[in-house]
Protein backbone atom coordinates (compact mmCIF):
# COMPACT_ATOMS: atom_id res chain seq x y z
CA UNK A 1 8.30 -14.25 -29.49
CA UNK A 2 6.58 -15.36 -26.37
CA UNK A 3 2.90 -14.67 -25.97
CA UNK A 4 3.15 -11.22 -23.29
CA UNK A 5 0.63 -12.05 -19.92
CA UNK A 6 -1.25 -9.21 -17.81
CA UNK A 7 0.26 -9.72 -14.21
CA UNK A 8 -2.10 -10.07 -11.46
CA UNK A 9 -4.06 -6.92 -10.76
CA UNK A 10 -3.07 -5.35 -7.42
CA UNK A 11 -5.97 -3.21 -7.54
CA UNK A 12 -9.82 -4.21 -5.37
CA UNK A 13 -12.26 -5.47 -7.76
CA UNK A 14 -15.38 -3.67 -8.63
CA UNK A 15 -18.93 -4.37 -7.42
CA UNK A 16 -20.88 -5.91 -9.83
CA UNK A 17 -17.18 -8.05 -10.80
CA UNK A 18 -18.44 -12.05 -11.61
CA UNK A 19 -15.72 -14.11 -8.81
CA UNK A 20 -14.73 -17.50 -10.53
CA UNK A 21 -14.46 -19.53 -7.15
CA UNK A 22 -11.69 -22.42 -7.02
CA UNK A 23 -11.70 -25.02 -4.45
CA UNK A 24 -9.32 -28.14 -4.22
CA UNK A 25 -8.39 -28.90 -0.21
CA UNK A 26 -8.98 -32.08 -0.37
CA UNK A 27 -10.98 -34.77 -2.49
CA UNK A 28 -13.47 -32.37 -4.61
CA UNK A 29 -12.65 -30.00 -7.60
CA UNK A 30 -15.39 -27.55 -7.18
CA UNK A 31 -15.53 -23.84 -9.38
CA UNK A 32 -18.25 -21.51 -8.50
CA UNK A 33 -19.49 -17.98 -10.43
CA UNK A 34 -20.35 -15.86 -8.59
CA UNK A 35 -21.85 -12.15 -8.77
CA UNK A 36 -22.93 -9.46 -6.43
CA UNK A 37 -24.51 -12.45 -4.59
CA UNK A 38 -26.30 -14.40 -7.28
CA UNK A 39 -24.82 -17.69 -8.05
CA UNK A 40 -24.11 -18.05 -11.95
CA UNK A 41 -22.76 -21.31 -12.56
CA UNK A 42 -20.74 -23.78 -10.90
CA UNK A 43 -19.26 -27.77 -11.46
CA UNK A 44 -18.13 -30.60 -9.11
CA UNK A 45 -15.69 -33.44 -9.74
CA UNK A 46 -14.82 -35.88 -7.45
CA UNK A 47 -12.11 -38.55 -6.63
CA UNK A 48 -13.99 -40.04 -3.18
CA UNK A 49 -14.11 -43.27 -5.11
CA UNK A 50 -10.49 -43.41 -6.20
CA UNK A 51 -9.76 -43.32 -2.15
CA UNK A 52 -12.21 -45.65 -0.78
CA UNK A 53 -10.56 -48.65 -1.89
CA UNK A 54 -7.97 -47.47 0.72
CA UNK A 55 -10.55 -46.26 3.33
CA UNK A 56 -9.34 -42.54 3.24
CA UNK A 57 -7.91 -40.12 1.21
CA UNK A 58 -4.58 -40.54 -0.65
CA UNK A 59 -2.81 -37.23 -1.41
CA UNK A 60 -1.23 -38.01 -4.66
CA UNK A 61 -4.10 -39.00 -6.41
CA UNK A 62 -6.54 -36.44 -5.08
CA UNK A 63 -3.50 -33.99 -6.43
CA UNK A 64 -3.63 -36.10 -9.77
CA UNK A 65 -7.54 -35.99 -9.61
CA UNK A 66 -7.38 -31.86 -9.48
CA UNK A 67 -5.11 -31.83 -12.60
CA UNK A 68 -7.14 -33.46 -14.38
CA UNK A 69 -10.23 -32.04 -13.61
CA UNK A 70 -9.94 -28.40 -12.96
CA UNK A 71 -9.74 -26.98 -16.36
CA UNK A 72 -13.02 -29.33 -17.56
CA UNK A 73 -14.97 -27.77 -14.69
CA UNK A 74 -13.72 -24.40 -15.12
CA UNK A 75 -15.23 -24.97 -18.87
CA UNK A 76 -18.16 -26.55 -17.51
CA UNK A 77 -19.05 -23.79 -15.21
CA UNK A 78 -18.93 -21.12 -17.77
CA UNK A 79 -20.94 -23.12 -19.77
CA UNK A 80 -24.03 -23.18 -17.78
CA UNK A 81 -23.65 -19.62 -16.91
CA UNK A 82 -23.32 -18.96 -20.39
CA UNK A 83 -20.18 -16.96 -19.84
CA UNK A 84 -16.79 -16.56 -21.61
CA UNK A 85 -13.49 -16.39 -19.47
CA UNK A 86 -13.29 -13.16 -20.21
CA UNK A 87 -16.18 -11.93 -18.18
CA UNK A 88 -14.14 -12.95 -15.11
CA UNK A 89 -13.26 -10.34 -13.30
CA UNK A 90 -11.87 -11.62 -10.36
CA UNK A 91 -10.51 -15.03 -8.79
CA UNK A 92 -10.95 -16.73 -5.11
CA UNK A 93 -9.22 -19.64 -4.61
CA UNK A 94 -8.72 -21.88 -1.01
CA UNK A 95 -5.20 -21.31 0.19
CA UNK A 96 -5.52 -23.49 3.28
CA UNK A 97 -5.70 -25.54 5.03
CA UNK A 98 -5.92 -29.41 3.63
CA UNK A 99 -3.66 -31.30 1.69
CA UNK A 100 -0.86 -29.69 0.91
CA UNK A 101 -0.40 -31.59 -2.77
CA UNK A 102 -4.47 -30.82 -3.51
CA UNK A 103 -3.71 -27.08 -2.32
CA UNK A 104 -0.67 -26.55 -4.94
CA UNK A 105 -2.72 -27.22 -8.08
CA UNK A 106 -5.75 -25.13 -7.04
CA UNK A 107 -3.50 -22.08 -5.80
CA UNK A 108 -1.16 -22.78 -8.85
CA UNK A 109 -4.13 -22.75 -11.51
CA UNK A 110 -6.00 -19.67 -9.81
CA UNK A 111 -2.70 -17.74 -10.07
CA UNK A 112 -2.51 -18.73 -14.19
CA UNK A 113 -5.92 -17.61 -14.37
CA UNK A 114 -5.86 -14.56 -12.78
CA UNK A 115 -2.64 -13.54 -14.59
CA UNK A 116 -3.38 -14.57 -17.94
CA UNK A 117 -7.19 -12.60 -17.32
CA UNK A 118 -5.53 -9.64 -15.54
CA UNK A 119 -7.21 -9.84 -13.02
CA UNK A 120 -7.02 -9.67 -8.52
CA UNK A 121 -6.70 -12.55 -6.91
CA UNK A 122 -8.15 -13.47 -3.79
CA UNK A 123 -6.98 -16.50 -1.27
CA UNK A 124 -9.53 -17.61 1.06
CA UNK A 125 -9.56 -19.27 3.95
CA UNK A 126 -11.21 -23.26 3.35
CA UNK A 127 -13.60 -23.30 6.57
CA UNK A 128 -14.38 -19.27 5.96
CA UNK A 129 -15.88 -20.48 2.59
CA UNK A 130 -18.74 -22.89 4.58
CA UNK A 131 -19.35 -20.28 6.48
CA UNK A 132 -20.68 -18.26 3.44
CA UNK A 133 -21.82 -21.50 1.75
CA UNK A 134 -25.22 -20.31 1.69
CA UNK A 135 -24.95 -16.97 0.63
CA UNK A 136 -25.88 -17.81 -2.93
CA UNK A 137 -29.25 -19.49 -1.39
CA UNK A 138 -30.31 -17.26 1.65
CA UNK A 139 -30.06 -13.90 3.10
CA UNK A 140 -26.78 -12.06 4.01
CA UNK A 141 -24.99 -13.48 7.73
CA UNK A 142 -26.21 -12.09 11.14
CA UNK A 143 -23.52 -10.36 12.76
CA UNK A 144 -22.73 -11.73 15.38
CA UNK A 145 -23.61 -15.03 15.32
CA UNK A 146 -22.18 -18.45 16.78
CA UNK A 147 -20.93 -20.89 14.12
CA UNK A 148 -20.45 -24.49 14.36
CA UNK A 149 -17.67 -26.45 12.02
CA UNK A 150 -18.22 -29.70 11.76
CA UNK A 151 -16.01 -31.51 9.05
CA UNK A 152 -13.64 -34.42 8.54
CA UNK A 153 -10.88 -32.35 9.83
CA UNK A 154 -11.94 -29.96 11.47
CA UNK A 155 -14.65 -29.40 14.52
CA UNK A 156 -15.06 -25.67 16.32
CA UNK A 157 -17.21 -23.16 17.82
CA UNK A 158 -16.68 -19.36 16.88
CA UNK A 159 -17.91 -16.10 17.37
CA UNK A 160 -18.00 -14.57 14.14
CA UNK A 161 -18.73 -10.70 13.31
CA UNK A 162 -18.84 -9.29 9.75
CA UNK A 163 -17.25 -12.29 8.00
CA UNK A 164 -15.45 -9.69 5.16
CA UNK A 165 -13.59 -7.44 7.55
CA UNK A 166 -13.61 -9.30 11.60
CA UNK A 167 -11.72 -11.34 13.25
CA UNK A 168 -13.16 -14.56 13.74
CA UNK A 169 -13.07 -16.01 16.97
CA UNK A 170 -12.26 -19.10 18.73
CA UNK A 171 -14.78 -20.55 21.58
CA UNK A 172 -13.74 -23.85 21.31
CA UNK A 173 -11.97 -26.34 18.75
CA UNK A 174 -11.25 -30.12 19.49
CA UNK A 175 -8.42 -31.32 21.11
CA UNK A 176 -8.00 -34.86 18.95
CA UNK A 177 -10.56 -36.20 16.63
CA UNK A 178 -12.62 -34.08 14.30
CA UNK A 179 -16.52 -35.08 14.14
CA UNK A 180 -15.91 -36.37 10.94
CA UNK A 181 -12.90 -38.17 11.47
CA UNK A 182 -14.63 -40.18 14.43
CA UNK A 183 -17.37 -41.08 11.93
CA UNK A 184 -14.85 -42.64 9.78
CA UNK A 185 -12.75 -44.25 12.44
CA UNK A 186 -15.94 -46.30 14.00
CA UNK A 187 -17.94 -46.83 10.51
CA UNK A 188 -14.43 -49.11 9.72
CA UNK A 189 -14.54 -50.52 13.17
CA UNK A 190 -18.37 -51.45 12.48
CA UNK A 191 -17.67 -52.33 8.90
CA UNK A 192 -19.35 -49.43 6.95
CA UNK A 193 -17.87 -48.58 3.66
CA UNK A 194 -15.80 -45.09 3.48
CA UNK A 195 -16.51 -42.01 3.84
CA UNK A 196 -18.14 -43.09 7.08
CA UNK A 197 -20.54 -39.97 7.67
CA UNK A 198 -22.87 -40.87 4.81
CA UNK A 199 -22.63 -44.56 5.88
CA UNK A 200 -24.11 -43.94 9.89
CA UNK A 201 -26.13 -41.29 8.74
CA UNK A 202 -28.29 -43.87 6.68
CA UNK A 203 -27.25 -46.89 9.31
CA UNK A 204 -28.90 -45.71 11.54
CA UNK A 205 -32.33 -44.48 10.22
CA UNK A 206 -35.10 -46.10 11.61
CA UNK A 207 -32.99 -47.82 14.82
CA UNK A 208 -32.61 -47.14 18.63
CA UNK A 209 -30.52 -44.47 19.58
CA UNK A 210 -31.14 -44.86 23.61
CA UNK A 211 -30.12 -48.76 22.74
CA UNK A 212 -26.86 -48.05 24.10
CA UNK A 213 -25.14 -45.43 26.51
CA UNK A 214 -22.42 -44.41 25.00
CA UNK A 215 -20.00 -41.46 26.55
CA UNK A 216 -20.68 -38.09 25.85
CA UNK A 217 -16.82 -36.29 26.21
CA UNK A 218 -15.84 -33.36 27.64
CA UNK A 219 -19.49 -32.32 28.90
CA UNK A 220 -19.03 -32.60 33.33
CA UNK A 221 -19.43 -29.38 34.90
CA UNK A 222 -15.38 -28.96 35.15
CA UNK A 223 -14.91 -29.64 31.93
CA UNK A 224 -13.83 -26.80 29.02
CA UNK A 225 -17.37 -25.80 27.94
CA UNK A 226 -17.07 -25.37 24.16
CA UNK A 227 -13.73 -27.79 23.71
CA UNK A 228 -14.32 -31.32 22.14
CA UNK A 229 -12.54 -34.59 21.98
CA UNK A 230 -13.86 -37.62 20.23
CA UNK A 231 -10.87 -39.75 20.28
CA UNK A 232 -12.54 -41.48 23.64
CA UNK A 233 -16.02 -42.08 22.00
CA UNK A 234 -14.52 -44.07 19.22
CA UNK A 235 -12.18 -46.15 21.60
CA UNK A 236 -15.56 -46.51 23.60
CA UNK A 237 -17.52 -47.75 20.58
CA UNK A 238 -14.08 -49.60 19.41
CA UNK A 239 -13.78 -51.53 22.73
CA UNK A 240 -17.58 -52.14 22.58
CA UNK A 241 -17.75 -53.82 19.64
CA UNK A 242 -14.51 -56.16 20.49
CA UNK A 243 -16.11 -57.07 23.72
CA UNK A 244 -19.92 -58.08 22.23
CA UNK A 245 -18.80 -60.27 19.23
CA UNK A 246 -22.33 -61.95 19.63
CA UNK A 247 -24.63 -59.48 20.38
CA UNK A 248 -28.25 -59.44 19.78
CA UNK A 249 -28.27 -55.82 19.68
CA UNK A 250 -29.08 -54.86 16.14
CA UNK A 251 -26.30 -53.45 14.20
CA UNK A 252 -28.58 -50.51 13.59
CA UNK A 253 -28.94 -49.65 17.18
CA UNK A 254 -25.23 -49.59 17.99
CA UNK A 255 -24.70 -47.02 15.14
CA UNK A 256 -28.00 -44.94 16.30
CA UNK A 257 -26.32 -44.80 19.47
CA UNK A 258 -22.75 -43.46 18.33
CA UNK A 259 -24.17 -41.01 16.31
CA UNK A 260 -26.17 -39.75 19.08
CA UNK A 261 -23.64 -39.14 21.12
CA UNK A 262 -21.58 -37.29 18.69
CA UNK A 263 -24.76 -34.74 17.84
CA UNK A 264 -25.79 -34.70 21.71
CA UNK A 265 -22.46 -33.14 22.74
CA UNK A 266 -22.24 -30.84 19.34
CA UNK A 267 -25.85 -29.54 19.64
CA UNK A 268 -25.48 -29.04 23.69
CA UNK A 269 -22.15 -27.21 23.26
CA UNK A 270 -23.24 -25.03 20.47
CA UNK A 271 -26.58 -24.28 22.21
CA UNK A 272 -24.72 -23.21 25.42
CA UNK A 273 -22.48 -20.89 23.30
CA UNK A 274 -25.56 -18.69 22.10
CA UNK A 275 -26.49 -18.56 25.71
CA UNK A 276 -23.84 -17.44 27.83
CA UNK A 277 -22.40 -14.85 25.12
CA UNK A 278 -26.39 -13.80 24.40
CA UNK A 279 -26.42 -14.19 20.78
CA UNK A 280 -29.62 -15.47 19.12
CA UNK A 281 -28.42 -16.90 15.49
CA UNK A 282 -26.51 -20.29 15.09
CA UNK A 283 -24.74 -21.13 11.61
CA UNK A 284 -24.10 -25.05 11.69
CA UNK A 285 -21.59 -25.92 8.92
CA UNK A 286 -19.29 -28.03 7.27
CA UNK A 287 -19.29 -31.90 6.15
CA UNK A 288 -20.87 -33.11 8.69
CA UNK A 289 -24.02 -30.58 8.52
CA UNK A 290 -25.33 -32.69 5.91
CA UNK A 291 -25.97 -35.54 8.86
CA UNK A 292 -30.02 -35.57 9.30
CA UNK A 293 -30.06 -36.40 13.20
CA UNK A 294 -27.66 -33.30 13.31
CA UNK A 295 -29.84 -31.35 11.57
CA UNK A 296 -32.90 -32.75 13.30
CA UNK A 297 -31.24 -32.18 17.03
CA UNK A 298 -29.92 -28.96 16.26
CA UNK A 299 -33.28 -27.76 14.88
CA UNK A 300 -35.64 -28.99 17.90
CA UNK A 301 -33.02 -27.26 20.63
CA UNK A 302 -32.51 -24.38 18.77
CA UNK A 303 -36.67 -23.72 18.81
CA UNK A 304 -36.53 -24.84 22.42
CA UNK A 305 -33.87 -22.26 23.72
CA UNK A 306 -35.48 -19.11 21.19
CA UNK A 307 -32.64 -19.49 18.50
CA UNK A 308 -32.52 -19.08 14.96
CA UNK A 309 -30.81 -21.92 13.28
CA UNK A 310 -28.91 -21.70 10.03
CA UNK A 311 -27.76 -24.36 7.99
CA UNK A 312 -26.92 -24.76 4.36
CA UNK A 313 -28.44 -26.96 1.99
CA UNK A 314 -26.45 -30.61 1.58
CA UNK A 315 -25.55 -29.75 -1.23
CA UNK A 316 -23.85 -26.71 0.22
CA UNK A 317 -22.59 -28.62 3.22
CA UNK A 318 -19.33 -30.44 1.43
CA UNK A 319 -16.42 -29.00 -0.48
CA UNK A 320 -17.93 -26.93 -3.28
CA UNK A 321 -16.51 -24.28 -5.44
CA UNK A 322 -19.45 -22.24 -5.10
CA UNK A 323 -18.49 -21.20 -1.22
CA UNK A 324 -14.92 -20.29 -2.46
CA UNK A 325 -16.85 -17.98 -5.01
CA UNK A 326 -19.20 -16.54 -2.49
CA UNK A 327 -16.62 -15.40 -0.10
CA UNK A 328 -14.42 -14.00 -2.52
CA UNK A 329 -17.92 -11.95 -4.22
CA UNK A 330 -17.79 -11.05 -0.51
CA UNK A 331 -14.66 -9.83 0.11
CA UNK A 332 -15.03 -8.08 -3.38
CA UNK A 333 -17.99 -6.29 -2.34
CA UNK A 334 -16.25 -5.09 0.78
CA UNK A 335 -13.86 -3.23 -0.94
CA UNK A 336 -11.07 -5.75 0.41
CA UNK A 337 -7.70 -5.59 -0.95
CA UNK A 338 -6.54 -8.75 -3.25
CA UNK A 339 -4.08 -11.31 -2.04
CA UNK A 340 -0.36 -10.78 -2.29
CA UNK A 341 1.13 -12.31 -5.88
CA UNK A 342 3.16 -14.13 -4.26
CA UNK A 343 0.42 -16.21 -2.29
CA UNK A 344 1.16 -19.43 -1.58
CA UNK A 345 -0.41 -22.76 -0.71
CA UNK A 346 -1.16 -22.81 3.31
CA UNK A 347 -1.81 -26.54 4.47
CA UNK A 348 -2.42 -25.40 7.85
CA UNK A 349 -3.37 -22.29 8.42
CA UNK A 350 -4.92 -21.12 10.72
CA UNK A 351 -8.96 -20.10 11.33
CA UNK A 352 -8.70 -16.06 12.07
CA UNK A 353 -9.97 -14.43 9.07
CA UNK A 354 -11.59 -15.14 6.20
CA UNK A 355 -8.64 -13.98 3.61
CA UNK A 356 -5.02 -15.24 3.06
CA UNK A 357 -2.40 -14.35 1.86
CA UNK A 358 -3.14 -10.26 2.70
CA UNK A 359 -0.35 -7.86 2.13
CA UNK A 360 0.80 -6.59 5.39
CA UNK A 361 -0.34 -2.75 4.58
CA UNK A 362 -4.13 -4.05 4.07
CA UNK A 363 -4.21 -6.10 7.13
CA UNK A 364 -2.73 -3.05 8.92
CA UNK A 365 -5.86 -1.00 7.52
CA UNK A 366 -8.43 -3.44 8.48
């Protein structure tokens, strides 16, 4: 006779519930435990060096990679919280967006869990879980504050309220290039290894970043005020480099200068968002966070113009399971209704709140 499973619990979960946090968008397999804000246990697993032989991220094997690697980490995170499955009493799991092959096995393996545990299930938004990266490691979010996304996908400005239960808002997204994805466009035009970000960040340590001018996009008084586009800086570094085959300019100084330009317009625009809607707390996060000049820039403007600067630590800064299991102890602890059973994988949805998947009747109510 086949072995009978609880379905999904339809049901809120209960403060004080430990959130098992499940995070696969793109190249990392990151599970998080999380309770009533204290971080339990967590494990990372990733595949970045099964893609850099191809300079970017291949969808079937990060998919592959997640298969592998989930259940060991899921084991390994209960292990150093010294927890059984169980205890468990709810699961969070990113829904979208990334890659729609990495999305499938994380939404498909939170959905086993959470029926075979009886237990609600939560789908989260990706880029809502760095907002609450650091919720494990600081104080609870301002409300409202101005957040800056800055990933490999993804670059954005937004006014965001009580992260459980607002809307989040839209200032500003970019119109072609994330941050990220510029990094990784001109590290392979200077011929830095992938992922690019890491590769300028220490590049450029040490070196000139006045040595060259390079643009700084969508920043004249008629332009959009808190829209990017980076698309024209790396054609303007590409073109650069194609046109000075025998520099004397140090290597160093080119990349100090392109990553310079990138933080310049990201600091400037984010700055200028506190100011004209008169909000005083700035939450910087996402891959890119972890760069040091951004962190650096965004620090020394943010004391200049009176505001208080917020950014996670690295560690917190790239895909992690523990953000996945902090928004969902979130949502938990607002009383917030769990995802329908039927929730699927959402490669591109969109940035407006920080669940997915919500049953119509609970949206209505919020």
């Amino acid at each position: 006779m086949p072995a009978q499973h609880s379905p999904v619990a339809t049901g809120p979960a209960r403060t004080g519930t430990v959130v098992m946090g499940i995070e696969t968008s793109c190249d990392e397999t990151g599970v998080g435990l999380v309770r009533d804000g204290e971080l339990l246990g967590e494990a990372l697993s990733t595949s970045m060096d099964q893609h850099a032989r191809y300079g970017g991220v291949v969808p079937e094997i990060a998919a592959r990679a997640h298969v592998q690697a989930l259940v060991p980490c899921v084991r390994s995170a209960l292990a150093s919280a010294g927890l059984r499955p169980a205890d468990i009493g709810a699961i969070a799991v990113t829904a979208g967006p990334g890659l729609a092959t990495a999305l499938h096995v994380g939404v498909a393996a939170a959905k086993a869990y959470a029926t075979a545990l009886g237990v609600p299930l939560y789908g989260v938004h990706h880029l809502a879980g760095h907002l609450a990266a650091d919720l494990v490691d600081g104080e609870a979010l301002p409300d409202p504050l101005i957040a800056l996304i800055v990933s490999g996908g993804h670059t954005s400005l937004l006014r965001v309220g009580d992260l459980a239960r607002d809307p989040i808002v839209h200032l500003g997204d970019t119109l072609d290039d994330a941050a990220g994805e510029c990094f990784d466009k001109v590290a392979r035009v200077l011929g830095l290894p992938y992922p690019g970000g890491p590769a300028v960040d220490r590049e450029a340590v040490g070196h000139d970043r006045t040595a060259l001018a390079f643009p700084r996009p969508l920043t004249g008084r008629t332009d959009a005020a808190y829209t990017f586009s980076f698309s024209g800086l790396k054609t303007a570094v590409a073109r650069w480099a194609e046109s000075h085959p025998d520099t004397t300019i140090p290597p160093g100084d080119v990349i100090a200068s392109f990553q310079e330009a990138v933080v310049d317009v990201l600091t400037a625009k984010a700055i200028r968002a506190c100011r004209d809607h008169g909000i005083d707390d700035l939450l910087v996060v996402g891959g890119v966070a972890a760069n040091s000049r951004l962190r650096e820039l965004a620090a020394q403007r943010c004391a200049d113009a009176g505001i208080r600067l917020r950014i996670p630590a690295r560690r917190r800064c790239t895909d992690n399971g523990v953000m996945i299991a902090s928004l969902g102890d979130l949502l938990v602890r607002s009383g917030a209704a769990p995802s329908a059973p039927d929730l699927a994988a959402m490669p591109g949805a969109f940035l407006d709140r920080a669940q997915l998947g919500v049953p119509e009747p609970a949206l209505h109510a919020a």
